[in-house]
C-alpha atoms as a PDB file:
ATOM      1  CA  UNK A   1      24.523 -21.738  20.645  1.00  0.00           C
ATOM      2  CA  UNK A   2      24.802 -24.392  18.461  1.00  0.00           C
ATOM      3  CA  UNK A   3      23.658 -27.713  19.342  1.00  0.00           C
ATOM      4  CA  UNK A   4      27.331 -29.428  18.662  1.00  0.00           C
ATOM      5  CA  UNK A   5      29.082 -26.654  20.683  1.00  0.00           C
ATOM      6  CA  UNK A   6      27.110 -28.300  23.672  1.00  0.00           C
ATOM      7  CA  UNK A   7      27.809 -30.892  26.448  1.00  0.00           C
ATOM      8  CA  UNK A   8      25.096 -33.363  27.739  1.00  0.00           C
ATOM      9  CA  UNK A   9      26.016 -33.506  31.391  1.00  0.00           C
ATOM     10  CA  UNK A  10      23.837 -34.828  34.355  1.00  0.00           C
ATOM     11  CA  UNK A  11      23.911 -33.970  38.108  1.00  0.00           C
ATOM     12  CA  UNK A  12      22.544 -34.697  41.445  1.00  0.00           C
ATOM     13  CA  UNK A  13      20.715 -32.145  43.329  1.00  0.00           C
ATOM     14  CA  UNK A  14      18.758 -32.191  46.712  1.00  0.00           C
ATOM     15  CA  UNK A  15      15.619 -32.910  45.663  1.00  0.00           C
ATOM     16  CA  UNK A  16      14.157 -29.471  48.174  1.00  0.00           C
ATOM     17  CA  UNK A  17      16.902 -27.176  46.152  1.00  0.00           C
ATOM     18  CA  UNK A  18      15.403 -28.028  42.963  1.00  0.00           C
ATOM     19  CA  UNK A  19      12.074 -28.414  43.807  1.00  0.00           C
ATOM     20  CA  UNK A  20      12.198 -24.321  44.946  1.00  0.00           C
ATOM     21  CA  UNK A  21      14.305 -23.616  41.705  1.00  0.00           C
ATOM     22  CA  UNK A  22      11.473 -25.172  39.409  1.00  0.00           C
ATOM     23  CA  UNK A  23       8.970 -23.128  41.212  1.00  0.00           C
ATOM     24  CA  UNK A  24      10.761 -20.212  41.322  1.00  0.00           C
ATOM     25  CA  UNK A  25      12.505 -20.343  37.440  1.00  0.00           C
ATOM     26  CA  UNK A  26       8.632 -20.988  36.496  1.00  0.00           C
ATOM     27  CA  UNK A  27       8.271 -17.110  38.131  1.00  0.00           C
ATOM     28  CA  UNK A  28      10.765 -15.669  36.627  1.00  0.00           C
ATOM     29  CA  UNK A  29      11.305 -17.622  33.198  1.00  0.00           C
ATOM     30  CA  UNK A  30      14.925 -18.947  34.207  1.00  0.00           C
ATOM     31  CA  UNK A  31      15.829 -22.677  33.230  1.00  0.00           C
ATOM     32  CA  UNK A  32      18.634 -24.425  34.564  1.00  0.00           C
ATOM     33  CA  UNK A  33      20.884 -24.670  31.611  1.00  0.00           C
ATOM     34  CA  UNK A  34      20.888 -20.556  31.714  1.00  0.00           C
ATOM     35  CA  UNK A  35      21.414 -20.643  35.418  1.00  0.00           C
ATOM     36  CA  UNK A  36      24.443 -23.455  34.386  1.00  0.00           C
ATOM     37  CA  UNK A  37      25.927 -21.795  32.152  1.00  0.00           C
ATOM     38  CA  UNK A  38      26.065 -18.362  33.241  1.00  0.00           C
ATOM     39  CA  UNK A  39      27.292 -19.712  36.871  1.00  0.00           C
ATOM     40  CA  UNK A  40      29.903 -21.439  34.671  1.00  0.00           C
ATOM     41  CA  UNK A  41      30.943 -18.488  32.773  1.00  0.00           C
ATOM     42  CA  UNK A  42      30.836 -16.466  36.180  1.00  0.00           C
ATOM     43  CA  UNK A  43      32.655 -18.901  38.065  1.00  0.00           C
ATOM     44  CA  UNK A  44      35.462 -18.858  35.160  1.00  0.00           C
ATOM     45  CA  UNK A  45      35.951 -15.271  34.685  1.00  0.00           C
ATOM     46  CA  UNK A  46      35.069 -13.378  38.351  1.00  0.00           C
ATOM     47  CA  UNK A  47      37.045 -14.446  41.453  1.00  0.00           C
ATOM     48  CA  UNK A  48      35.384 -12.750  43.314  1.00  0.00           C
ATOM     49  CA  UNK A  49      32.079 -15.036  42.353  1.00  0.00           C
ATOM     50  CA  UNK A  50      34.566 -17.869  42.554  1.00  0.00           C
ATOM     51  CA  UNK A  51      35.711 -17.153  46.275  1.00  0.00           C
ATOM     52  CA  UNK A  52      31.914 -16.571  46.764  1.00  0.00           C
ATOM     53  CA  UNK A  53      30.824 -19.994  45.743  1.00  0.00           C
ATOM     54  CA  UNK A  54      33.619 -22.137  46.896  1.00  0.00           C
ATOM     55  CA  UNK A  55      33.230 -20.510  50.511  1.00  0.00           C
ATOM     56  CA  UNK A  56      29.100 -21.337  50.530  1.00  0.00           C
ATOM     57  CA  UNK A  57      28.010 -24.360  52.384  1.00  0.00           C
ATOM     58  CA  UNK A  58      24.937 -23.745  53.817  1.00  0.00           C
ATOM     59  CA  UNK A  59      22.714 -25.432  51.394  1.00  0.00           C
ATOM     60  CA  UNK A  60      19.546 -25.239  54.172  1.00  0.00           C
ATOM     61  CA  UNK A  61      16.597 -22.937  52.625  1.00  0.00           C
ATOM     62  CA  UNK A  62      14.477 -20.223  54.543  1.00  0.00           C
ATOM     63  CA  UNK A  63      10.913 -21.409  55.578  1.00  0.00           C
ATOM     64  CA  UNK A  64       9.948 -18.142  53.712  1.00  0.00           C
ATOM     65  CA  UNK A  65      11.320 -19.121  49.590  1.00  0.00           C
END
């Protein structure tokens, strides 16, 4: 991807989310603009992913992660 085909965005996340997501994407060698943009792209082109993330609202992680 070419750098001018990007946009610079910023969000707000709950600081124990992301705190497990930089542990685990360290694991697995995920960063956050690939887990962005392929949500994006998933969110845009599979309802069924779409239904699935617009129905999710427990946010609370397992003592286990």
């Amino acid at each position: 991807m070419n750098k001018n085909e990007t946009h610079t965005t910023s969000v707000k996340l709950s600081k124990d989310l992301f705190d497990q997501f930089k542990i685990t994407s360290i694991k697995y060698k995920f960063t956050f603009q690939k887990l962005a943009e392929r949500c994006t792209h998933l969110y845009l082109t599979d309802p069924e992913f779409r239904k699935l993330i617009n129905n999710h609202t427990n946010l609370e992680l397992k003592e286990d992660n």
